[in-house]
PDB file of N, CA and C in Angstrom:
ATOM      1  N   UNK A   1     -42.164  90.764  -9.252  1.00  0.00           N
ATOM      2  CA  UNK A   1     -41.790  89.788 -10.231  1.00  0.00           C
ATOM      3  C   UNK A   1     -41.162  88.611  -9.523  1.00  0.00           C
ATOM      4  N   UNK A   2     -41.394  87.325 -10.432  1.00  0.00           N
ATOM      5  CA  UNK A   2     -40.933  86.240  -9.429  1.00  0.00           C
ATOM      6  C   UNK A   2     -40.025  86.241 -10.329  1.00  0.00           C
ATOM      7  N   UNK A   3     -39.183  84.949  -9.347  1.00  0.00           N
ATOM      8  CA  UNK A   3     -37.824  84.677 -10.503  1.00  0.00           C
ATOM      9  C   UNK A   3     -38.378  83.243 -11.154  1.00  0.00           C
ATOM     10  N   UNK A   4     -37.844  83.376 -11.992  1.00  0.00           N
ATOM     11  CA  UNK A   4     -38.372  81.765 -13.178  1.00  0.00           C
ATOM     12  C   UNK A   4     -37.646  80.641 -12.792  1.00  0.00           C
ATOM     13  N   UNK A   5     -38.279  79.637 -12.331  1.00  0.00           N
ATOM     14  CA  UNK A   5     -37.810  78.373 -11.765  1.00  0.00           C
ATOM     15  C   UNK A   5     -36.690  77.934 -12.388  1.00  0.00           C
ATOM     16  N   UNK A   6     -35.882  77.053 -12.048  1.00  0.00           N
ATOM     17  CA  UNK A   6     -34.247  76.835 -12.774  1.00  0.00           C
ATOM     18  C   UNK A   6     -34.931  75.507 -13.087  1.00  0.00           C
ATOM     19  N   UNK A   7     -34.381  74.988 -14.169  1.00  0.00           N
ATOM     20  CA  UNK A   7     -34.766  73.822 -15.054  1.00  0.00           C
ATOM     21  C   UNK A   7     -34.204  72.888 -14.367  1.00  0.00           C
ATOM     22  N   UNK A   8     -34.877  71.314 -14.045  1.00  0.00           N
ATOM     23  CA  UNK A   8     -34.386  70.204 -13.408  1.00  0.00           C
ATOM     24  C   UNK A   8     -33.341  69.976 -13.625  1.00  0.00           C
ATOM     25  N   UNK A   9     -32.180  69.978 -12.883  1.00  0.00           N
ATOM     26  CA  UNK A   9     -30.808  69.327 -13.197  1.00  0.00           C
ATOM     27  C   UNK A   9     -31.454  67.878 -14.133  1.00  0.00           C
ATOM     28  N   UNK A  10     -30.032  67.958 -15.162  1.00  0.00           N
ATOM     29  CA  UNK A  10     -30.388  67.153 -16.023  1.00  0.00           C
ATOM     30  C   UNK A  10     -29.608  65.659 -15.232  1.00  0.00           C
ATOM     31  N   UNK A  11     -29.698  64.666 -15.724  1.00  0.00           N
ATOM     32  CA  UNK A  11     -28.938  63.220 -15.409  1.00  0.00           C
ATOM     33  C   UNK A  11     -27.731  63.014 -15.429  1.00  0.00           C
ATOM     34  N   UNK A  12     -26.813  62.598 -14.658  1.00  0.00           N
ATOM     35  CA  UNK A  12     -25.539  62.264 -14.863  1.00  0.00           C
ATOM     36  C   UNK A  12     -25.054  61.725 -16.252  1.00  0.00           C
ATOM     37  N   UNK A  13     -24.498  61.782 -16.777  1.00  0.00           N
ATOM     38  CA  UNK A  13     -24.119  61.428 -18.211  1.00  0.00           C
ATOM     39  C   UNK A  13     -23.867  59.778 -18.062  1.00  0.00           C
ATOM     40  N   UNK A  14     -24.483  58.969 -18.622  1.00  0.00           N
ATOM     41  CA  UNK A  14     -24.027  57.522 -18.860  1.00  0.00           C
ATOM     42  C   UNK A  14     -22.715  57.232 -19.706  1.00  0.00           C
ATOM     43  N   UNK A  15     -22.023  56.326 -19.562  1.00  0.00           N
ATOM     44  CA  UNK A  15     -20.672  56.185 -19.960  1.00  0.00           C
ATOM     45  C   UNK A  15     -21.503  56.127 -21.302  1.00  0.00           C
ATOM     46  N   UNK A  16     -20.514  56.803 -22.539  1.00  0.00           N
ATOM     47  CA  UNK A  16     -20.865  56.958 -23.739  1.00  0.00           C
ATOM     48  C   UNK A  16     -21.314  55.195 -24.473  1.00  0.00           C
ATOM     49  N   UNK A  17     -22.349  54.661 -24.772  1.00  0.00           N
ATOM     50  CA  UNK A  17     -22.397  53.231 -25.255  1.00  0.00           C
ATOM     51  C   UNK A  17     -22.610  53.154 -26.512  1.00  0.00           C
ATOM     52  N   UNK A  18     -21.932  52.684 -27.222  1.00  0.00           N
ATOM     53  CA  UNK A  18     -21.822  52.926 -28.922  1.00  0.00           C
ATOM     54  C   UNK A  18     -22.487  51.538 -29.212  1.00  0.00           C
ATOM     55  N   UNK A  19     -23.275  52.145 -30.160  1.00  0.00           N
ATOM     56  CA  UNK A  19     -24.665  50.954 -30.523  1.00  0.00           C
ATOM     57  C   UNK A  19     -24.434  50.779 -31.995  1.00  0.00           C
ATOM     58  N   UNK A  20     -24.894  50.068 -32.062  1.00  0.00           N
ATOM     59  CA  UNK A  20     -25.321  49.785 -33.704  1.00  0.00           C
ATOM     60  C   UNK A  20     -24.759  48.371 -34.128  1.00  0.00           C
ATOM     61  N   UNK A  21     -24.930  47.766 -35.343  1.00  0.00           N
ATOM     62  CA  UNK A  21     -23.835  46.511 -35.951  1.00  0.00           C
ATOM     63  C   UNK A  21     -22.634  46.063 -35.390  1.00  0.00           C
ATOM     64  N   UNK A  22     -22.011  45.341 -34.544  1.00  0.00           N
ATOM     65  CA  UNK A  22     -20.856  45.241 -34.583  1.00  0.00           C
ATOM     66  C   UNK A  22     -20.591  43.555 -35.206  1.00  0.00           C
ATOM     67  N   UNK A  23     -19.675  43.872 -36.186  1.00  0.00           N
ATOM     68  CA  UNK A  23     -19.453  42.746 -37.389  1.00  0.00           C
ATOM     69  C   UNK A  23     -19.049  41.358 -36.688  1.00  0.00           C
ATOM     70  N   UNK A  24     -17.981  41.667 -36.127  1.00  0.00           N
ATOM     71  CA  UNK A  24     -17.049  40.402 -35.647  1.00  0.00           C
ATOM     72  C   UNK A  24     -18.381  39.480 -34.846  1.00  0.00           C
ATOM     73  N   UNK A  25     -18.812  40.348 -33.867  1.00  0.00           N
ATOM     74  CA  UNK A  25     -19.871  39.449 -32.970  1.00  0.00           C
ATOM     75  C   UNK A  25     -20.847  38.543 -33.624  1.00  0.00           C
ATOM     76  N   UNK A  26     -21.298  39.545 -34.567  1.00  0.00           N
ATOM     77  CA  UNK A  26     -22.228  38.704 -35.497  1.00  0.00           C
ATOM     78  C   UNK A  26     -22.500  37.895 -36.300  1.00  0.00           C
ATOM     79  N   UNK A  27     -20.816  37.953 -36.954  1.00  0.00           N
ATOM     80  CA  UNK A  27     -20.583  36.579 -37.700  1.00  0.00           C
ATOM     81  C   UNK A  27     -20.227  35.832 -36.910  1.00  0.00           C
ATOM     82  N   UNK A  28     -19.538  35.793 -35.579  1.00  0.00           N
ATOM     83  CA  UNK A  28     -19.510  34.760 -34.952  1.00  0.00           C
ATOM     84  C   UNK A  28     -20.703  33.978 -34.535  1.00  0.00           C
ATOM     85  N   UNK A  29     -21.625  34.899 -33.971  1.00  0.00           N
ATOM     86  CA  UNK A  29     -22.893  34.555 -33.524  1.00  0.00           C
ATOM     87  C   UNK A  29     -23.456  33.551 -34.548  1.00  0.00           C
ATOM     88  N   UNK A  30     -24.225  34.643 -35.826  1.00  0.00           N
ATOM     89  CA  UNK A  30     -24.096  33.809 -37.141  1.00  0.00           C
ATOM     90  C   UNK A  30     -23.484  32.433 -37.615  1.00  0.00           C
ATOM     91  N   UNK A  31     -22.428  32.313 -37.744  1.00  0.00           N
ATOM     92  CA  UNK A  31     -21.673  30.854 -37.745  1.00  0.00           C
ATOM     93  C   UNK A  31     -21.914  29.724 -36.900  1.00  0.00           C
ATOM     94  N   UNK A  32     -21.991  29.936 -35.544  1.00  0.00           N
ATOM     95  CA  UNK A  32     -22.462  28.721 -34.675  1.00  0.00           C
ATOM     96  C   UNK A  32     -23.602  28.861 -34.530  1.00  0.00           C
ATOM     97  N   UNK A  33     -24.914  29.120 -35.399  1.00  0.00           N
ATOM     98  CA  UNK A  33     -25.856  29.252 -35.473  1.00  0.00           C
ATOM     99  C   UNK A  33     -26.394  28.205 -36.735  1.00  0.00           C
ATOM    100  N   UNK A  34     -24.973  28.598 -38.206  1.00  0.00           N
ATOM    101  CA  UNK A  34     -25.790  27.768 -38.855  1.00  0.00           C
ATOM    102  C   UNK A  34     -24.643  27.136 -38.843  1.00  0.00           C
ATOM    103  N   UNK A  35     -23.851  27.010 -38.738  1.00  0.00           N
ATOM    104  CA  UNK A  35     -22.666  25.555 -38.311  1.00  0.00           C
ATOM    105  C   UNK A  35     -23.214  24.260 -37.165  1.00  0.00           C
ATOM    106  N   UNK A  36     -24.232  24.892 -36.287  1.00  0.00           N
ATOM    107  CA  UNK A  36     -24.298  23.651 -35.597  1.00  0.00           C
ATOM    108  C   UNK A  36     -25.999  23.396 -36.320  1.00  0.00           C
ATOM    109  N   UNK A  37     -26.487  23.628 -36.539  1.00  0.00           N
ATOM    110  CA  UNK A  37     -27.976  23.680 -37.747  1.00  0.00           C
ATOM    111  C   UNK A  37     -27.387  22.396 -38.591  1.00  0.00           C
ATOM    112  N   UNK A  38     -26.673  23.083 -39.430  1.00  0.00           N
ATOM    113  CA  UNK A  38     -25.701  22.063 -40.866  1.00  0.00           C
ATOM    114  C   UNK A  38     -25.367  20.763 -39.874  1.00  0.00           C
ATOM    115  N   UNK A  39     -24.736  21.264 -38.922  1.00  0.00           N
ATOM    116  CA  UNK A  39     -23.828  19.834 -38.067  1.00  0.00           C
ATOM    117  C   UNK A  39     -23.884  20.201 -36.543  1.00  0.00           C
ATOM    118  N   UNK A  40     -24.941  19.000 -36.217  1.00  0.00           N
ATOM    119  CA  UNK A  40     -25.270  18.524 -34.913  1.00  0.00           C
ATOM    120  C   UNK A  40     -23.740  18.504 -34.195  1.00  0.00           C
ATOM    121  N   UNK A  41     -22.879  17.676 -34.614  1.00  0.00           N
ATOM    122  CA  UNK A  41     -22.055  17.586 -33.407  1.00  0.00           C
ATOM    123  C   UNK A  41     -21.379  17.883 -33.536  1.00  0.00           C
ATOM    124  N   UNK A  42     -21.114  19.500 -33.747  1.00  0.00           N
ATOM    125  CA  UNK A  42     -20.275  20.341 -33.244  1.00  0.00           C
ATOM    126  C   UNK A  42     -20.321  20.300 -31.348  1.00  0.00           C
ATOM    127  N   UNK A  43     -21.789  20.074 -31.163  1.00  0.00           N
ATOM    128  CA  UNK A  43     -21.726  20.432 -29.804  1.00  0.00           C
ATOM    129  C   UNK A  43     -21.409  19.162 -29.065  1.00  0.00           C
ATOM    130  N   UNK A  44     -21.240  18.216 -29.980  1.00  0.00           N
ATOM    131  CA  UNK A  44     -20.833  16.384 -29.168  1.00  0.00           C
ATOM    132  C   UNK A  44     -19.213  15.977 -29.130  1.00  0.00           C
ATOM    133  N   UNK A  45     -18.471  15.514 -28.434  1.00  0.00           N
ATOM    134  CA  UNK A  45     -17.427  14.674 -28.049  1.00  0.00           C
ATOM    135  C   UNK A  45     -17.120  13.209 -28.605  1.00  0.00           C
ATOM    136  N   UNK A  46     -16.497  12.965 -29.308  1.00  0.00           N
ATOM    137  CA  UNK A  46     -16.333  11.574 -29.796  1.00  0.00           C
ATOM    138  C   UNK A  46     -15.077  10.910 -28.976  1.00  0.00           C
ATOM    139  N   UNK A  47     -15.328   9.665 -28.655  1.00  0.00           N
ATOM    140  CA  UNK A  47     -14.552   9.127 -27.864  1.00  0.00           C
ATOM    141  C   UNK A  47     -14.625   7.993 -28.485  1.00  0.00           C
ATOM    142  N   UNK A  48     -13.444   6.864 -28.660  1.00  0.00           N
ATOM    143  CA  UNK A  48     -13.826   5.896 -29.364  1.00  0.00           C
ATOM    144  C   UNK A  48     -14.700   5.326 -30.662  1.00  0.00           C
ATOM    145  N   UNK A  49     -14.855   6.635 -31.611  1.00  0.00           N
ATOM    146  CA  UNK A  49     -15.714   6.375 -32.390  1.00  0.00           C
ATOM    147  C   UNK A  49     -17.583   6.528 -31.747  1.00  0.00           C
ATOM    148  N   UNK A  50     -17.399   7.013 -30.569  1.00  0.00           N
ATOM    149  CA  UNK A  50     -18.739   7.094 -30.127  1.00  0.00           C
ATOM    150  C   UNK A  50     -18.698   8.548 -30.222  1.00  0.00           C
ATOM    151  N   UNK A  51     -20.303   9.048 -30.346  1.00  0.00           N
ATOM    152  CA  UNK A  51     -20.271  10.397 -29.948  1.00  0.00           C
ATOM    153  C   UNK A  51     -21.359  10.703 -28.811  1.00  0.00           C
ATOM    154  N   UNK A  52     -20.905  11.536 -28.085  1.00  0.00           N
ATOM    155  CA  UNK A  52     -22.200  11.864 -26.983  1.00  0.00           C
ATOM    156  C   UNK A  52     -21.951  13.507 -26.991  1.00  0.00           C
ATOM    157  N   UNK A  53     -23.309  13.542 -26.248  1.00  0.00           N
ATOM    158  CA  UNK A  53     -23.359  14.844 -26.151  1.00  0.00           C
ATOM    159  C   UNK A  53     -22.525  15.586 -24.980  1.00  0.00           C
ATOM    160  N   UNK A  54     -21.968  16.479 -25.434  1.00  0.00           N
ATOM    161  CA  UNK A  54     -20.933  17.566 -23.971  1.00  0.00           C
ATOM    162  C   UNK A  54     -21.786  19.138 -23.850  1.00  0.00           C
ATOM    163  N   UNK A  55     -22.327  18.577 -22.196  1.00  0.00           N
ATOM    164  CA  UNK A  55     -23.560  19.622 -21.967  1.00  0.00           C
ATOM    165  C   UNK A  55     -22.528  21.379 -21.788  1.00  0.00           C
ATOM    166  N   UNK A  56     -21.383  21.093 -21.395  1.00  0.00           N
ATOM    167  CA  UNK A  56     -20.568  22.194 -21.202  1.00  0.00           C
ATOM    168  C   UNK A  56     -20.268  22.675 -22.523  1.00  0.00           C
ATOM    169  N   UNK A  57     -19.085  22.020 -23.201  1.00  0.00           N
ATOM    170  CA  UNK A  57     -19.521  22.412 -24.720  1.00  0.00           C
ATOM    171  C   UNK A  57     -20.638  23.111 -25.184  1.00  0.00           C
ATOM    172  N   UNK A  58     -21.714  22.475 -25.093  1.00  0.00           N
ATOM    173  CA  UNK A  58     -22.443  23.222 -25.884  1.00  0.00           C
ATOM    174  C   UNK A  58     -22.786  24.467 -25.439  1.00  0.00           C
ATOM    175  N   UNK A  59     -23.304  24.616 -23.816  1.00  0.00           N
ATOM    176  CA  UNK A  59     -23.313  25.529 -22.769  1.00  0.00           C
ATOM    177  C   UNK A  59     -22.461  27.027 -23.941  1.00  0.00           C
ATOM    178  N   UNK A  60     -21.097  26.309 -23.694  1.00  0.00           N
ATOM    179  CA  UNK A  60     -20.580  27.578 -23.892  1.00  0.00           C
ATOM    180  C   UNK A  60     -20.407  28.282 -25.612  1.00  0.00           C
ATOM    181  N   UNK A  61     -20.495  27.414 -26.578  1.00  0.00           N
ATOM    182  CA  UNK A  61     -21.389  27.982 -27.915  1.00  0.00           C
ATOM    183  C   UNK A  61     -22.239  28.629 -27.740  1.00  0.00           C
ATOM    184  N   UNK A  62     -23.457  28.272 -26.745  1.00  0.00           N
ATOM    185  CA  UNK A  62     -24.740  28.506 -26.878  1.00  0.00           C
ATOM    186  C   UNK A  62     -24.071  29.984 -26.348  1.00  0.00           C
ATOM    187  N   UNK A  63     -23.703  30.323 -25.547  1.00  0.00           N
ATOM    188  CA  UNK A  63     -23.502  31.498 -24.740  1.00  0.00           C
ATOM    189  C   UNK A  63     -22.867  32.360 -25.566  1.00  0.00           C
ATOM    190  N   UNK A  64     -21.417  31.737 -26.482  1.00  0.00           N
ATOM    191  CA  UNK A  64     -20.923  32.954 -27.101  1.00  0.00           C
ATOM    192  C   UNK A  64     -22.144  33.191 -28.571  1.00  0.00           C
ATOM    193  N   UNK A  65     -22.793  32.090 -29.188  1.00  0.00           N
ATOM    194  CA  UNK A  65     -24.010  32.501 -30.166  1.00  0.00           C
ATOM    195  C   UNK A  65     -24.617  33.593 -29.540  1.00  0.00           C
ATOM    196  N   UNK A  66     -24.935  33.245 -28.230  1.00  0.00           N
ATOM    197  CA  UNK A  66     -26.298  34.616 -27.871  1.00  0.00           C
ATOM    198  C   UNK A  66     -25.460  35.986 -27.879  1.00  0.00           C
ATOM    199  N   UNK A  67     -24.230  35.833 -27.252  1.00  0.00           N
ATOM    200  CA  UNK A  67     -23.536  36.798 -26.838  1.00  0.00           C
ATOM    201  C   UNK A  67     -23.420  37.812 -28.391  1.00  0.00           C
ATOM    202  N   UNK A  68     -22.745  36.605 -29.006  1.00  0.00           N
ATOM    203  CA  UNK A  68     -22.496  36.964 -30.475  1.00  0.00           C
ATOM    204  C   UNK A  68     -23.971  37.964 -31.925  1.00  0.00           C
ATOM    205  N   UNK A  69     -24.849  37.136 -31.535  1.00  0.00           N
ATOM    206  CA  UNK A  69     -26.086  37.631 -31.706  1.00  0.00           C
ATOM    207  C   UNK A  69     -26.468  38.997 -31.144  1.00  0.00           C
ATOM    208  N   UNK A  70     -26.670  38.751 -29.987  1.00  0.00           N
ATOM    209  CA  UNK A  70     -27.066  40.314 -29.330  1.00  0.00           C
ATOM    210  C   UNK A  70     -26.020  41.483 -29.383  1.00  0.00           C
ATOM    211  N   UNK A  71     -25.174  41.212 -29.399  1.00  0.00           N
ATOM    212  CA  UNK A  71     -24.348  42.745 -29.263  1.00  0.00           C
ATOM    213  C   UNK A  71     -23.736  42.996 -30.795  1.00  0.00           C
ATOM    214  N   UNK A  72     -24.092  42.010 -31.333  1.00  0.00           N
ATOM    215  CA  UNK A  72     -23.777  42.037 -33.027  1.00  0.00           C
ATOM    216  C   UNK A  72     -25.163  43.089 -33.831  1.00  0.00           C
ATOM    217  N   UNK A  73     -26.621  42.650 -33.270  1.00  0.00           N
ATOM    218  CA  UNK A  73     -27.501  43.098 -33.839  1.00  0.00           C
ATOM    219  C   UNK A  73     -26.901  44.728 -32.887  1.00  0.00           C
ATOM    220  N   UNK A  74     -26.845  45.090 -32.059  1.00  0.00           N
ATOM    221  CA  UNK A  74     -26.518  45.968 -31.849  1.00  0.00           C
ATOM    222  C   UNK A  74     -27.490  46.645 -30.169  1.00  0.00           C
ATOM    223  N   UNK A  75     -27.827  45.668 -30.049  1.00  0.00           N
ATOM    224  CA  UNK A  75     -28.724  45.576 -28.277  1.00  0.00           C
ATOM    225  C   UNK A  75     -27.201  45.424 -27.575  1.00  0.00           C
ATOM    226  N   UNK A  76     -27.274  46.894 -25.902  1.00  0.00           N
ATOM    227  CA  UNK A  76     -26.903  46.308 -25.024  1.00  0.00           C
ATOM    228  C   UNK A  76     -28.079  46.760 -23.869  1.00  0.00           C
ATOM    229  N   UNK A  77     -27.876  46.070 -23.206  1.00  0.00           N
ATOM    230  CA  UNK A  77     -28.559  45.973 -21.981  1.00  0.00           C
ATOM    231  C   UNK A  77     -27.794  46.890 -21.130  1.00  0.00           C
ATOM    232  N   UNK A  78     -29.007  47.499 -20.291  1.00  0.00           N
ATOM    233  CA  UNK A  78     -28.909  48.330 -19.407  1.00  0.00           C
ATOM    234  C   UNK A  78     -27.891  48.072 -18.012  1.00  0.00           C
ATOM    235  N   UNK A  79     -28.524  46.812 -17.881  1.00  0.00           N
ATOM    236  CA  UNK A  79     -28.276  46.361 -16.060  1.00  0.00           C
ATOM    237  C   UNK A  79     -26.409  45.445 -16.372  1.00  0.00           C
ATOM    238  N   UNK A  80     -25.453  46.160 -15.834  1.00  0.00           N
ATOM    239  CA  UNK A  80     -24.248  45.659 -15.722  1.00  0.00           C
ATOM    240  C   UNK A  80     -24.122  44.202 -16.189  1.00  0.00           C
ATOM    241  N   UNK A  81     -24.278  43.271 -15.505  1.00  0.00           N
ATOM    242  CA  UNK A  81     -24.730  41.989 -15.608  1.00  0.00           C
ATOM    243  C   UNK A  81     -24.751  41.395 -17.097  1.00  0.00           C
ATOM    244  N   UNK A  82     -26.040  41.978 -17.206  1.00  0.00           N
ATOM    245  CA  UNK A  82     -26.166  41.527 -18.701  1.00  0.00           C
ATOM    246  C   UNK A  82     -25.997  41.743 -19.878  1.00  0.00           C
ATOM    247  N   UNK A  83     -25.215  43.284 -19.645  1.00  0.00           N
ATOM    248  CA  UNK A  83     -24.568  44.262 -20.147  1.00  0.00           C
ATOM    249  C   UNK A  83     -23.023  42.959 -20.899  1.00  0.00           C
ATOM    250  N   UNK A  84     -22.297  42.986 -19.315  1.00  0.00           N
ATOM    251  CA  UNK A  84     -21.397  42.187 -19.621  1.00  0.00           C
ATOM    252  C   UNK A  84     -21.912  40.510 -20.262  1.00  0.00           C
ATOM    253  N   UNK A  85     -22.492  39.805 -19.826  1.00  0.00           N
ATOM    254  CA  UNK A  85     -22.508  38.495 -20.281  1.00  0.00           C
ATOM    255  C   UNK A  85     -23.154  38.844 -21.720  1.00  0.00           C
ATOM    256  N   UNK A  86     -23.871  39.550 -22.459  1.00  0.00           N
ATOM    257  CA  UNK A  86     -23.847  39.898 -24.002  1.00  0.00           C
ATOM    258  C   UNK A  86     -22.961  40.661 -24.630  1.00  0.00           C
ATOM    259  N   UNK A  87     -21.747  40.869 -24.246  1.00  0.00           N
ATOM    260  CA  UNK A  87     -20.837  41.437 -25.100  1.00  0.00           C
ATOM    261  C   UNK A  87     -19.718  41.191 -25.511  1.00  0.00           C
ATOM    262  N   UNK A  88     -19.398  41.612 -26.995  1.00  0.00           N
ATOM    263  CA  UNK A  88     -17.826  41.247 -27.822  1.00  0.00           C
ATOM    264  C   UNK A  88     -16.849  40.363 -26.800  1.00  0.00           C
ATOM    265  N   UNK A  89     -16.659  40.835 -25.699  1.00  0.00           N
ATOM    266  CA  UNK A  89     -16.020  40.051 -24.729  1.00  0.00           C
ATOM    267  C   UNK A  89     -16.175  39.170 -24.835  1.00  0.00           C
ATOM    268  N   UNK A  90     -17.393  38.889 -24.258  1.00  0.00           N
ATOM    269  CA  UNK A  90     -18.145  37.556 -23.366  1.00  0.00           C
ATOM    270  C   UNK A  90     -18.220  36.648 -24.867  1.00  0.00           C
ATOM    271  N   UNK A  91     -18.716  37.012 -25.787  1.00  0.00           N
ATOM    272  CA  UNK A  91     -18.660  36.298 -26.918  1.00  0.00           C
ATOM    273  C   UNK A  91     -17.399  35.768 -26.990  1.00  0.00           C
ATOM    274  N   UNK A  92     -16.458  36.156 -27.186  1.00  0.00           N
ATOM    275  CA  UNK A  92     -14.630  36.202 -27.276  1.00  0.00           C
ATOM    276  C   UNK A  92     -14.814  34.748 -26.363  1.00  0.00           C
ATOM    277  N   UNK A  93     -14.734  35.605 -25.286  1.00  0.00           N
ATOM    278  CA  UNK A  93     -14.162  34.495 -23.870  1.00  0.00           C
ATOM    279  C   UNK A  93     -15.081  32.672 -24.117  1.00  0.00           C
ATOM    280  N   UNK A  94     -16.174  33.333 -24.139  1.00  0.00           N
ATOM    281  CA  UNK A  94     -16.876  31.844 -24.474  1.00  0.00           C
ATOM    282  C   UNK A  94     -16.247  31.043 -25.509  1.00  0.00           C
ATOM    283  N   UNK A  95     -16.320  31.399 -26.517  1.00  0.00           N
ATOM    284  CA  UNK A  95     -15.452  30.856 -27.907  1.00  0.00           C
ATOM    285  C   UNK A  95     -14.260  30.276 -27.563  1.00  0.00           C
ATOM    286  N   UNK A  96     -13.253  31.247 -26.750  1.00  0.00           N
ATOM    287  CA  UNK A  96     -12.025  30.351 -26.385  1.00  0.00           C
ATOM    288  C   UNK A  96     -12.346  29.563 -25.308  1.00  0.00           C
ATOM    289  N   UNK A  97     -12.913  29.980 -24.629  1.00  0.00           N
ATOM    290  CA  UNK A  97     -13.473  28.480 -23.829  1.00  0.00           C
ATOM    291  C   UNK A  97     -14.340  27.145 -24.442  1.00  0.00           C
ATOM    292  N   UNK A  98     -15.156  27.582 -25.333  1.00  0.00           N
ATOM    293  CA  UNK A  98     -15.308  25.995 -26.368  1.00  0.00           C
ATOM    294  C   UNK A  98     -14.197  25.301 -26.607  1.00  0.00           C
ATOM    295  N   UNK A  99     -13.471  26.098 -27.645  1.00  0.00           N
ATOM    296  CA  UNK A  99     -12.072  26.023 -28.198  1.00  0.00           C
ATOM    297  C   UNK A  99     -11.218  25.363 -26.981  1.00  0.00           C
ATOM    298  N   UNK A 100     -11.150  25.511 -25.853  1.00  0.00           N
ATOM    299  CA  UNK A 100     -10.257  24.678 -24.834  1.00  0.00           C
ATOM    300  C   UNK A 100     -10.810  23.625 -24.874  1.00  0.00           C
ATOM    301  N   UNK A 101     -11.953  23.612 -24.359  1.00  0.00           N
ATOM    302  CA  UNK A 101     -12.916  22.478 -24.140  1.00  0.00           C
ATOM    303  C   UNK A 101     -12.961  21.600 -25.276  1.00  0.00           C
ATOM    304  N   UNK A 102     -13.068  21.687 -26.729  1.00  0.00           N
ATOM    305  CA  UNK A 102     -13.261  20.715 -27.765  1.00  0.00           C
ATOM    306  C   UNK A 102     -12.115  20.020 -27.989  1.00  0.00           C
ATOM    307  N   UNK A 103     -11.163  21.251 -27.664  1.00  0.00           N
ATOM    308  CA  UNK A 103      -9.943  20.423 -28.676  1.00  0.00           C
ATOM    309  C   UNK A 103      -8.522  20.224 -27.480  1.00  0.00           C
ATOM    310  N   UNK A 104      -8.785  20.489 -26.606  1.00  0.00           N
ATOM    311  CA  UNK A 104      -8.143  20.466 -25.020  1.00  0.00           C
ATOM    312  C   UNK A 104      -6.566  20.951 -25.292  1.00  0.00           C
ATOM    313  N   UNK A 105      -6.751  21.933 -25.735  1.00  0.00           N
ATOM    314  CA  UNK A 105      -5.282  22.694 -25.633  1.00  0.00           C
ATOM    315  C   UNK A 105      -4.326  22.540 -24.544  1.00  0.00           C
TER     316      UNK A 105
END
């Protein structure tokens, strides 16, 4: 009689990643989605009654929207990286970095 092969060690356990809806992200995401839709220059600088566009500003909306979007619908990404730059965080951090940037705290 042979002996019965031992079953493939299974995979190291991945840090537990809790998926699904997360609210806050998404209405944020949501909001500077149709807040700058409704109104262009959210993402512009007025100086003198002029307005131009602020490529950083917007940069960093655009970043906490995606951020806000993706980890709101409930996608994270695999690879560290992008793991971090789409998440509740990164959404967070971007936002207060608009927020410095618009209104120069």
């Amino acid at each position: 009689m042979s002996a019965a092969p031992s079953p493939a060690p299974s995979p190291a356990p991945e840090r537990e990643r809790v998926e699904g809806l997360h609210w806050p992200s998404l209405l944020v995401g949501l909001a500077i989605m149709i807040g700058g839709s409704i109104y262009p220059l959210i993402f512009a600088r007025t100086q003198e009654g002029n307005a131009h566009a602020d490529h950083v500003l917007a940069l960093l909306l655009f970043w906490a929207m995606s951020a806000g979007i993706v980890r709101g619908v409930g996608f994270i990404p695999r690879a560290r990286l992008w793991r971090w730059l789409f998440s509740g965080a990164a959404c967070a951090l971007a936002l207060a970095l608009a927020a410095l940037r618009r209104f120069g705290f």
